[in-house]
C-alpha atoms as a PDB file:
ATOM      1  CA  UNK A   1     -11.729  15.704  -0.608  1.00  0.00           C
ATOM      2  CA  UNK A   2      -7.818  15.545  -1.022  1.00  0.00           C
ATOM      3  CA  UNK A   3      -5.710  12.408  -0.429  1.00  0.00           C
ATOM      4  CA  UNK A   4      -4.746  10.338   2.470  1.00  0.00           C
ATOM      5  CA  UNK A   5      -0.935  10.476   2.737  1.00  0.00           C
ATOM      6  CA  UNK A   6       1.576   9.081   5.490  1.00  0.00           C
ATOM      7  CA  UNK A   7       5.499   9.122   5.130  1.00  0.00           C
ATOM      8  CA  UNK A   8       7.958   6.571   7.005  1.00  0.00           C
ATOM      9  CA  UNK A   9      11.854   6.618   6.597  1.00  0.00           C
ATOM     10  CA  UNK A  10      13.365   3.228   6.787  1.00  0.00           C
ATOM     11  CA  UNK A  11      16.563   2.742   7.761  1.00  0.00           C
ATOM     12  CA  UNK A  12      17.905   0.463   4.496  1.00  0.00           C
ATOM     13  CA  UNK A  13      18.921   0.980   1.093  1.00  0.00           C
ATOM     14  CA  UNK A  14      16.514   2.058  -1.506  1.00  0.00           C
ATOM     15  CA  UNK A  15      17.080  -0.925  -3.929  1.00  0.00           C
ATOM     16  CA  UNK A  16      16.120  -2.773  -0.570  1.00  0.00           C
ATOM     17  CA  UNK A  17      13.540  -1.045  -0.102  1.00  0.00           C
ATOM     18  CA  UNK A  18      11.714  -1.319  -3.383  1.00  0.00           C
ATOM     19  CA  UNK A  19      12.908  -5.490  -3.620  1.00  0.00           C
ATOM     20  CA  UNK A  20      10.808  -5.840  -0.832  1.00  0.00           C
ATOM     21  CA  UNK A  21       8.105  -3.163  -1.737  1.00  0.00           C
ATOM     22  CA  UNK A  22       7.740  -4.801  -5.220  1.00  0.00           C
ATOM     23  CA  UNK A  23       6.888  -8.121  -3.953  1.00  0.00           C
ATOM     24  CA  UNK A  24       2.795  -8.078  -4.038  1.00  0.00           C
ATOM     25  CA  UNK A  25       2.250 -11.022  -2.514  1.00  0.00           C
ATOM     26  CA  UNK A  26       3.870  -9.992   0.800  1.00  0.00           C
ATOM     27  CA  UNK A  27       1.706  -7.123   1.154  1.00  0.00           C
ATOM     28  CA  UNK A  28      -1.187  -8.944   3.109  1.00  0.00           C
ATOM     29  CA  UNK A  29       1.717  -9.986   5.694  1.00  0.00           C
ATOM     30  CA  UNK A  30       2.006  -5.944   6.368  1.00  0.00           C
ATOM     31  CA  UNK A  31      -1.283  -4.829   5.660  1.00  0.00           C
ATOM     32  CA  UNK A  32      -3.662  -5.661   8.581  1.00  0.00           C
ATOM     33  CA  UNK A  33      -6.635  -4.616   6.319  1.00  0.00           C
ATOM     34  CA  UNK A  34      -5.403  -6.812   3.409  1.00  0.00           C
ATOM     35  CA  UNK A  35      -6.940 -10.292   4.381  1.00  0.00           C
ATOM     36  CA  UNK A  36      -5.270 -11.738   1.484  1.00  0.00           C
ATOM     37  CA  UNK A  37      -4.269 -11.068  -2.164  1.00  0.00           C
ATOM     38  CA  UNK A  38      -5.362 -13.262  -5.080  1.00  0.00           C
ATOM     39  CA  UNK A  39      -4.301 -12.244  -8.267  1.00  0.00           C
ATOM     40  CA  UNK A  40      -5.923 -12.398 -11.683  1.00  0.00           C
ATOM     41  CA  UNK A  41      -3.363 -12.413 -13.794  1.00  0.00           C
ATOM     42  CA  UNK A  42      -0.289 -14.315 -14.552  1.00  0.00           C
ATOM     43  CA  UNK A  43       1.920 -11.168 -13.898  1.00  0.00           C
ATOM     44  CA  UNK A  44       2.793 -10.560 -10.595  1.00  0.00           C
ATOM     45  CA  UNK A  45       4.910  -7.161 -11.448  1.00  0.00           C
ATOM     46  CA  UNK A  46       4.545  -4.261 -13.270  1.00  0.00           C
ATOM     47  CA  UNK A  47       1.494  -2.115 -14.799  1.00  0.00           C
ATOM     48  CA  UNK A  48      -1.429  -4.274 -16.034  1.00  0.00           C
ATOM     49  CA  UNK A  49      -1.326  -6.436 -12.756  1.00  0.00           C
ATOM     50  CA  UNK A  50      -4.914  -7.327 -11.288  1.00  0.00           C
ATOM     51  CA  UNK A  51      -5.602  -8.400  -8.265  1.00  0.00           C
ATOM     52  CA  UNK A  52      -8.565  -8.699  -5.617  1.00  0.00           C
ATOM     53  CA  UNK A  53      -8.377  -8.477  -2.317  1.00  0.00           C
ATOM     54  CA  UNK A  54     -10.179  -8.833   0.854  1.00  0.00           C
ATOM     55  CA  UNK A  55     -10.519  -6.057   2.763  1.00  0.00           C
ATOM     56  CA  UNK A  56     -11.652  -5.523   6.474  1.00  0.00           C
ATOM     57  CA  UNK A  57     -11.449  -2.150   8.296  1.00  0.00           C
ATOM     58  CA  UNK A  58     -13.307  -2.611  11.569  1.00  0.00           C
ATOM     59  CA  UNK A  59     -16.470  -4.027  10.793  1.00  0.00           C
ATOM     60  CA  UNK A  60     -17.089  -3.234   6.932  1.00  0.00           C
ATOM     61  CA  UNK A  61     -15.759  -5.660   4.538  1.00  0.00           C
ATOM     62  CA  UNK A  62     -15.403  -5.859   1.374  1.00  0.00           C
ATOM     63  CA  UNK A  63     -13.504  -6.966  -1.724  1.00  0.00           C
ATOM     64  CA  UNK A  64     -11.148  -4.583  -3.235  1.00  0.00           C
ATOM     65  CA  UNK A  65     -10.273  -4.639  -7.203  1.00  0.00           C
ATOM     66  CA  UNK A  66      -6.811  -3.328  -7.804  1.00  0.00           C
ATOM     67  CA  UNK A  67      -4.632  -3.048 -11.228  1.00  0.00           C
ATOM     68  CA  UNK A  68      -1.206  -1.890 -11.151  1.00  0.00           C
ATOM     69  CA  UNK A  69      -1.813   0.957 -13.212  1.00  0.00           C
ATOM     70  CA  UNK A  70       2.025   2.661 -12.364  1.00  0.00           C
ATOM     71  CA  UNK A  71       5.519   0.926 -12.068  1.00  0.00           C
ATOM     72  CA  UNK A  72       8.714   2.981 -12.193  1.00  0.00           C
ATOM     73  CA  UNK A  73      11.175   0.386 -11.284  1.00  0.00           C
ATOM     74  CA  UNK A  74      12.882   1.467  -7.559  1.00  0.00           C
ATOM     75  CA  UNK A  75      10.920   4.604  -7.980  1.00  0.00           C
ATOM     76  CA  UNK A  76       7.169   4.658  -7.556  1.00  0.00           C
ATOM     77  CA  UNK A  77       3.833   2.094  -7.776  1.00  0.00           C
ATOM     78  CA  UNK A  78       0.887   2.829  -8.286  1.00  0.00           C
ATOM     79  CA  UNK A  79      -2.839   1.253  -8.368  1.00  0.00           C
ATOM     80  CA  UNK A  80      -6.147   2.160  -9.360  1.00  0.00           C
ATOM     81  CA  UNK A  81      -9.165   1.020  -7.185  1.00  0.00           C
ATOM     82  CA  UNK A  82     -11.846  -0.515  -9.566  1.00  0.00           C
ATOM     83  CA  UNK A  83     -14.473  -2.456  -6.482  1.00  0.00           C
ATOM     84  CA  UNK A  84     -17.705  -0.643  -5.007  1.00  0.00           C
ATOM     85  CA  UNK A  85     -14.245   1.643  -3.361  1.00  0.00           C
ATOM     86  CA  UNK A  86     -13.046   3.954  -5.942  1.00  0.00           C
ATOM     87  CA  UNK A  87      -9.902   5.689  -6.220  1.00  0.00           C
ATOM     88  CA  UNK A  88      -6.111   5.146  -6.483  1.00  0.00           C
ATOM     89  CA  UNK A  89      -3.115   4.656  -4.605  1.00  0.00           C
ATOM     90  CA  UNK A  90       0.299   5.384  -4.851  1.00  0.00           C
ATOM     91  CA  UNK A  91       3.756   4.414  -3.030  1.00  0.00           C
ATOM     92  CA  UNK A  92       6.880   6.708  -3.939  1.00  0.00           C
ATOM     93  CA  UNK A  93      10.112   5.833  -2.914  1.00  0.00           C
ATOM     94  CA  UNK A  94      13.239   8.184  -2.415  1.00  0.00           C
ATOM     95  CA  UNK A  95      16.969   7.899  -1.311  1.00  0.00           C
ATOM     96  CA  UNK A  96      17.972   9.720   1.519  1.00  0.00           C
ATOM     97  CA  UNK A  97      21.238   7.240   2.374  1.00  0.00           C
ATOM     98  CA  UNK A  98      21.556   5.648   4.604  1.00  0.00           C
ATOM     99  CA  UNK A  99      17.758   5.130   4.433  1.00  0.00           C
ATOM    100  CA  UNK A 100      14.798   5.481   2.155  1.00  0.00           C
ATOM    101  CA  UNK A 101      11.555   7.525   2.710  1.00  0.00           C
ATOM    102  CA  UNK A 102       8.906   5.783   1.648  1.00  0.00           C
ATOM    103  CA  UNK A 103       5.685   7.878   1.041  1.00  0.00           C
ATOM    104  CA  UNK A 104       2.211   5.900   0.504  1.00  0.00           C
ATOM    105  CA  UNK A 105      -0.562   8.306  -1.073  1.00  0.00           C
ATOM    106  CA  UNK A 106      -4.363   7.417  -1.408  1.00  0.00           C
ATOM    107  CA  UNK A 107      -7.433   8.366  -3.091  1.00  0.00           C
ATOM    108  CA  UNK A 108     -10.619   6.800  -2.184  1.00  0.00           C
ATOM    109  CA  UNK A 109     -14.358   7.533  -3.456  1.00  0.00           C
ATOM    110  CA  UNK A 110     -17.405   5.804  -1.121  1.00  0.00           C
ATOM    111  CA  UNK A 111     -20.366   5.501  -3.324  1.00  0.00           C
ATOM    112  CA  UNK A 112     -23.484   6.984  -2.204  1.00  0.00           C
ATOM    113  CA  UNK A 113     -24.946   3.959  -1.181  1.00  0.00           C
ATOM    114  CA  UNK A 114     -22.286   2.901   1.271  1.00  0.00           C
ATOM    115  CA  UNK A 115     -22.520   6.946   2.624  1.00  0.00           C
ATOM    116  CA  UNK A 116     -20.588   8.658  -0.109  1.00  0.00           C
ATOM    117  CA  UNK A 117     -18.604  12.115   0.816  1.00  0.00           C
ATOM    118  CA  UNK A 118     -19.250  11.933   4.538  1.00  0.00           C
ATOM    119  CA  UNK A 119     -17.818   8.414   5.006  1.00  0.00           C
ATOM    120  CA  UNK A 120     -14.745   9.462   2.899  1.00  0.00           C
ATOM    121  CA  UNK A 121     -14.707  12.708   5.563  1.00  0.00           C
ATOM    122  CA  UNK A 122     -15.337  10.682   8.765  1.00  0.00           C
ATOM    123  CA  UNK A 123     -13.277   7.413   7.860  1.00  0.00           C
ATOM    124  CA  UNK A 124      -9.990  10.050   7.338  1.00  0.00           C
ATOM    125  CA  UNK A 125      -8.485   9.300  10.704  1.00  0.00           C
ATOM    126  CA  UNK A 126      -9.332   5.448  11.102  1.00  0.00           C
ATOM    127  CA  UNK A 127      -7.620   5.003   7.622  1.00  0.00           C
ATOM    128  CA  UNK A 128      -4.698   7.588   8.396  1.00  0.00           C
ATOM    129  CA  UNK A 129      -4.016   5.408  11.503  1.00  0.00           C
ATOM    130  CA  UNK A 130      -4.336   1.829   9.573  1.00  0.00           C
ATOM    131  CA  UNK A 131      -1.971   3.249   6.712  1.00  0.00           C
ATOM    132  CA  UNK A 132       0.392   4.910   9.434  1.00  0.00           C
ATOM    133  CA  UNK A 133       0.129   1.369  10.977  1.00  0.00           C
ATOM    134  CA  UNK A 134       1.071  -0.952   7.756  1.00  0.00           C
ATOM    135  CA  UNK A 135       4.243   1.400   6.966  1.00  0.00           C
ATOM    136  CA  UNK A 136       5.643   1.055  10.986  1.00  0.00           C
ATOM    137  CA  UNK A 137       5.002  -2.929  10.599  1.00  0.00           C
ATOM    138  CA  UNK A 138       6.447  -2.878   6.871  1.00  0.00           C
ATOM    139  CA  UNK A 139       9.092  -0.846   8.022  1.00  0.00           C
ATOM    140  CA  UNK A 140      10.085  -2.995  11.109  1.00  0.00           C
ATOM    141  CA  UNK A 141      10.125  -6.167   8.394  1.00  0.00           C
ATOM    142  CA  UNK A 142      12.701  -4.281   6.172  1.00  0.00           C
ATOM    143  CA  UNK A 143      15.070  -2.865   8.915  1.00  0.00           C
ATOM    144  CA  UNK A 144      14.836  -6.330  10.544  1.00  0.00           C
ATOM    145  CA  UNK A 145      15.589  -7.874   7.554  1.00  0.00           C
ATOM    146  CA  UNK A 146      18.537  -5.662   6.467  1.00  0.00           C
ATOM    147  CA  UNK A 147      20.359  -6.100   9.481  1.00  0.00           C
ATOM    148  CA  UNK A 148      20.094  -9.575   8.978  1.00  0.00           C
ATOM    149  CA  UNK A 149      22.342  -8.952   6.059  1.00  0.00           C
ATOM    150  CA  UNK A 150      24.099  -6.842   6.695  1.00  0.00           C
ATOM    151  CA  UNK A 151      25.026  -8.962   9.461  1.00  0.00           C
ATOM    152  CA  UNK A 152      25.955 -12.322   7.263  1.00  0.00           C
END
């Protein structure tokens, strides 16, 4: 079964963009599914960053292990999914000016135990809506923030 993948174009700058992309500890305040992020590792950028986080997506929970296992710098991000949830994940960035499409790819395995292939079939559209969902709110944060500036 082939990725997840959801596109949003922000109205802001790409270096914007990716300062505010690149700052992991925001993401819980975007992600609705992200309960919170504690990392396990001194790093907070870059490949080689670990991190768990809890996860809720209706009524399942669980914690998720991520390492940053991709970092082009304004470019791309990218983590591999090492909890019970297998899989990767992937944010790509690229300049369109005025604004920056942002493009957020995923990769998820269910083991067999939590219902395997036809979970990862069947959850699709619930986690197409919850990614489509985090992108409008982190875009909102970004634009909102921008014109800020660009206000000052």
């Amino acid at each position: 079964m082939g990725p997840i993948t959801v596109t949003v174009e922000i109205q802001a700058p790409l270096d914007f963009v990716w300062a505010r992309l690149s700052d992991l500890p925001s993401h819980s305040e975007w992600m609705r599914d992200a309960a919170a992020i504690s990392f396990l590792t001194e790093q907070r950028r870059g490949e080689g960053v670990r991190m768990q986080v809890p996860t809720r997506v209706r009524v399942f929970r669980t914690t998720d292990l991520m390492e940053i296992d991709e970092w082009t710098e304004g470019r791309r991000m990218g983590v591999r999914h090492l909890g019970r949830i297998g899989g990767w994940g992937r944010f790509d960035l690229s300049d369109h000016p005025p604004r920056c499409r942002l493009t957020w790819t995923e990769h998820l395995r269910f083991p067999w135990y939590l219902g395997g292939v036809f979970v990862q079939w069947s959850s699709r559209p619930v986690l197409r809506r919850i990614f489509r969902a985090n992108l409008a709110r982190f875009q909102k944060r970004v634009e909102d923030d921008w014109e800020g500036e660009k206000g000052c």
